[in-house]
N, C-alpha and C. Protein backbone atom coordinates (compact mmCIF):
# COMPACT_ATOMS: atom_id res chain seq x y z
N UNK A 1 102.92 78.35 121.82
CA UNK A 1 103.34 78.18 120.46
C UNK A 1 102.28 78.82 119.56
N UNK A 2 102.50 79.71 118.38
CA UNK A 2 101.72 79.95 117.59
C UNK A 2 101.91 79.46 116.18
N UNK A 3 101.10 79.25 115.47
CA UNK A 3 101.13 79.06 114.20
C UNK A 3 100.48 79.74 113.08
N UNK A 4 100.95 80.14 112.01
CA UNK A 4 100.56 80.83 111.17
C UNK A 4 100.15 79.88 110.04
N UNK A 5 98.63 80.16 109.22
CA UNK A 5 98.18 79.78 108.20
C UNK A 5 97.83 80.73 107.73
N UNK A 6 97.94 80.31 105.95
CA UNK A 6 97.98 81.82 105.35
C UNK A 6 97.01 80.74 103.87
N UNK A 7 96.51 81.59 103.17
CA UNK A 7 96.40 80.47 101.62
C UNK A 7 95.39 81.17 100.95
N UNK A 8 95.08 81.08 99.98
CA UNK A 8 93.39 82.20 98.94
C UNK A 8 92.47 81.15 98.74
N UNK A 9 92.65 79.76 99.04
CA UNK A 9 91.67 78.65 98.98
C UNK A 9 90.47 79.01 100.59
N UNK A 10 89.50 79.61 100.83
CA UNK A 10 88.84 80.22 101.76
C UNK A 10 88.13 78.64 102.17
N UNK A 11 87.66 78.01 101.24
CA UNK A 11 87.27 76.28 101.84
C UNK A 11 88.37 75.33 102.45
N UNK A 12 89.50 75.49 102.04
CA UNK A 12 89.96 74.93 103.00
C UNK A 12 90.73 74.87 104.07
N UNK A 13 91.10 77.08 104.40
CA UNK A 13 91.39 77.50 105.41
C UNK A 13 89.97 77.26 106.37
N UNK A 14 88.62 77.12 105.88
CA UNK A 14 87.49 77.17 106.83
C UNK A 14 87.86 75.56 107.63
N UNK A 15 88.14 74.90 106.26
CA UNK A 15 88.75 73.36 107.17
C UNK A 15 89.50 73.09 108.15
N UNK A 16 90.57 74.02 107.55
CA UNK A 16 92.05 74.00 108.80
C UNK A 16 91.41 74.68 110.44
N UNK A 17 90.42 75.81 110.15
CA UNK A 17 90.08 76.36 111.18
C UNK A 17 88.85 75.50 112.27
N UNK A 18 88.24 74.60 111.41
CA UNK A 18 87.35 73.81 111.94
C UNK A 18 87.84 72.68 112.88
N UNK A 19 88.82 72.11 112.17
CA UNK A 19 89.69 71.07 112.79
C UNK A 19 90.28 71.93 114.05
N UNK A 20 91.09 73.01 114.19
CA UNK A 20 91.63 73.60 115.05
C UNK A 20 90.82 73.45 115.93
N UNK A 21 89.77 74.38 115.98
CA UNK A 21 88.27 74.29 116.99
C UNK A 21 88.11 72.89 117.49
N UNK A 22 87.87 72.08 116.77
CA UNK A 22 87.80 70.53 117.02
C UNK A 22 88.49 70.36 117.98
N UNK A 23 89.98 70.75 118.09
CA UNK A 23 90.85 70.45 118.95
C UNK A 23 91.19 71.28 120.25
N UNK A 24 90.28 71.83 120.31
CA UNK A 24 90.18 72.74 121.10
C UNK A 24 91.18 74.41 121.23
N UNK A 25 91.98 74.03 120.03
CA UNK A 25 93.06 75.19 119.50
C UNK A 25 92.50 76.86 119.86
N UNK A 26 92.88 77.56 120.14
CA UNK A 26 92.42 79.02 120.10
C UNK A 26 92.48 79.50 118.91
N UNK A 27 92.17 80.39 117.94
CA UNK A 27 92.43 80.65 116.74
C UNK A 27 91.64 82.27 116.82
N UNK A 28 93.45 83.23 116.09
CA UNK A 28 93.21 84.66 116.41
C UNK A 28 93.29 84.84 114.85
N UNK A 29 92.55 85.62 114.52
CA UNK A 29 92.75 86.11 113.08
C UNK A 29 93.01 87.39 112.48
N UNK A 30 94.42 87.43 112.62
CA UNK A 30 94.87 88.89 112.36
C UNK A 30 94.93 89.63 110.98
N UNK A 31 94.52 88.34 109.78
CA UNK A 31 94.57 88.93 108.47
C UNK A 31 93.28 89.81 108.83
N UNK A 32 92.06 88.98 109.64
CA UNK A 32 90.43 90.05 109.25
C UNK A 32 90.79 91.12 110.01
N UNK A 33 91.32 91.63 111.21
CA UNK A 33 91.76 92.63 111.57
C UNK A 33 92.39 93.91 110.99
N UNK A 34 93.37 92.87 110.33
CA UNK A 34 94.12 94.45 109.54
C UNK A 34 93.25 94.81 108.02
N UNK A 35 92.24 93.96 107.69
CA UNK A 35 91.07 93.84 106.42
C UNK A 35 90.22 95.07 107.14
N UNK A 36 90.11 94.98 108.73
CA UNK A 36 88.94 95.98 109.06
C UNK A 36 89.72 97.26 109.05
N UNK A 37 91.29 97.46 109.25
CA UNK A 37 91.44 98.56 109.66
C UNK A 37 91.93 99.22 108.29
N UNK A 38 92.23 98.18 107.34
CA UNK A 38 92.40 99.08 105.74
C UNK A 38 91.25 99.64 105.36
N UNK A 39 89.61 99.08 105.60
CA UNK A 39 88.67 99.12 105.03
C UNK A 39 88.09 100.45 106.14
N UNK A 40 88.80 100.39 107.76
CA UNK A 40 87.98 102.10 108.10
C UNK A 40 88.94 103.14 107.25
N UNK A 41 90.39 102.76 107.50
CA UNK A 41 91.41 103.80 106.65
C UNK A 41 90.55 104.75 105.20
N UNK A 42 90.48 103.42 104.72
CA UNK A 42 89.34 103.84 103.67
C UNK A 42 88.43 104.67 103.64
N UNK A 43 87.67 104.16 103.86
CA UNK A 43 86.20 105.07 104.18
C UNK A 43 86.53 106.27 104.88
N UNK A 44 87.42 106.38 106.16
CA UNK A 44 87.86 108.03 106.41
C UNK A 44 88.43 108.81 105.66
N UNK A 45 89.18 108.33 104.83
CA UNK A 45 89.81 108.66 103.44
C UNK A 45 88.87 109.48 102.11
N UNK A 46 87.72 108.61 102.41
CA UNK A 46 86.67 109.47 101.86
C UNK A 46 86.02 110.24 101.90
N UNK A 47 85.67 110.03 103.30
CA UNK A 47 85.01 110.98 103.96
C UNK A 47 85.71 112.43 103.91
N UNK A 48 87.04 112.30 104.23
CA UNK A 48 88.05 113.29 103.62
C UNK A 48 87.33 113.90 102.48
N UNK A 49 87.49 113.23 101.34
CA UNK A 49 87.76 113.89 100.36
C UNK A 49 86.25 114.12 99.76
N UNK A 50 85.15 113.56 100.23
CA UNK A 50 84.23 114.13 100.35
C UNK A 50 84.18 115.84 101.05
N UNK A 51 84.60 115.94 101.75
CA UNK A 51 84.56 117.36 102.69
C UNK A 51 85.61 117.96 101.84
N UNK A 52 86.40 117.89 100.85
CA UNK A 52 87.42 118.95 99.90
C UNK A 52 88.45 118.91 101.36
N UNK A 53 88.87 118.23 102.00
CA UNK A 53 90.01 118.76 102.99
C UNK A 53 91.56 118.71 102.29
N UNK A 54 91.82 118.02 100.96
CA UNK A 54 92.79 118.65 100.39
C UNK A 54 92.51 119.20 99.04
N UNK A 55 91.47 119.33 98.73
CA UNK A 55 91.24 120.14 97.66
C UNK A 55 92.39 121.42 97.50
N UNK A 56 92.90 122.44 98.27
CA UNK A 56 93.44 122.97 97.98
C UNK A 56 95.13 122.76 97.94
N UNK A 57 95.54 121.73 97.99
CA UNK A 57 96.82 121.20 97.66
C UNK A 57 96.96 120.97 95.81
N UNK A 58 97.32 121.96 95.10
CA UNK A 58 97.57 121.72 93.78
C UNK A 58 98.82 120.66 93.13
N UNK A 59 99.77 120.53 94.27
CA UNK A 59 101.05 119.95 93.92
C UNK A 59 101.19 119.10 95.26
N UNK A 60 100.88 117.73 95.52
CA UNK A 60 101.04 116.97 96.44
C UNK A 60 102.64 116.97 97.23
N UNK A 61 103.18 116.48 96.07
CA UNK A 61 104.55 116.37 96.61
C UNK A 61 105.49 117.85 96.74
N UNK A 62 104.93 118.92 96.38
CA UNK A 62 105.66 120.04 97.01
C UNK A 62 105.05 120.18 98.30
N UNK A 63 103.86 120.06 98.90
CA UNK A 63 103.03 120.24 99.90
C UNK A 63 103.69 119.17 100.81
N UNK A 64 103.52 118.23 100.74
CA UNK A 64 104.76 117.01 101.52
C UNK A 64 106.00 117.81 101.85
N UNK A 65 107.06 117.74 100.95
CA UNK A 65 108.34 118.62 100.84
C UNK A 65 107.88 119.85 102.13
N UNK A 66 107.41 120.16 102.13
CA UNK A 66 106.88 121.98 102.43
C UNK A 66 106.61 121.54 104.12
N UNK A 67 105.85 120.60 104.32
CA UNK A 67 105.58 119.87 105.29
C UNK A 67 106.64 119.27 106.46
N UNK A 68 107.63 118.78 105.63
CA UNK A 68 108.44 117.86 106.56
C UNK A 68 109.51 118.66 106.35
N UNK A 69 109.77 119.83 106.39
CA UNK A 69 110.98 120.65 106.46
C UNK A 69 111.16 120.88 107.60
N UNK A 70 112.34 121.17 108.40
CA UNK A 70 112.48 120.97 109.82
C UNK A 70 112.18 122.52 110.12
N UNK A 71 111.64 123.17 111.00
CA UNK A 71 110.98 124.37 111.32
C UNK A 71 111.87 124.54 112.95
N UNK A 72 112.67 125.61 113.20
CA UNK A 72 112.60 126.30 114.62
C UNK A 72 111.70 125.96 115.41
N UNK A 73 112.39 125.73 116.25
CA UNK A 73 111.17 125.46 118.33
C UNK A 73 111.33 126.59 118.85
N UNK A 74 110.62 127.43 119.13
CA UNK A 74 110.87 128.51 119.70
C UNK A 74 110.10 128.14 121.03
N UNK A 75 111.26 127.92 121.88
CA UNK A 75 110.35 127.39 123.53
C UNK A 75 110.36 128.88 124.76
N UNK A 76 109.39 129.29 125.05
CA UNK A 76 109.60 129.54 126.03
C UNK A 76 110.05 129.85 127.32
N UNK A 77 111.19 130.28 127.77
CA UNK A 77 111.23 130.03 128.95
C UNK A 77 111.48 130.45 130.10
């Protein structure tokens, strides 16, 4: 069985989590997980744009458009 706790009160999710422990409960925490993987998203994001890697895109959404247009497979064979 799993259970989900969710709440912005951080004292007394530390409670709910203490008691859990108490009880010998397992407790996985998938909000700090996806907190770490917005926060590398991030920072590579910068790192990006530190290095100018789209600097030369003047018009985002024509560059998108331009992008996802379906292109010929020319296979081999």
């Amino acid at each position: 069985m799993q259970i989900t706790i969710s709440g912005k009160d951080k004292k007394r999710l530390q409670q709910v989590e203490d008691l859990a422990k108490s009880l010998g409960l397992t407790i996985s925490k998938k909000q700090l997980l996806k907190e770490k993987k917005k926060e590398a998203t991030i920072e590579a994001l910068k790192e990006l744009r530190k290095m100018g890697t789209f600097k030369d895109i003047k018009d985002p959404i024509a560059w998108q458009k331009e992008q996802r247009k379906d292109r010929n497979i020319v296979r081999d064979e």
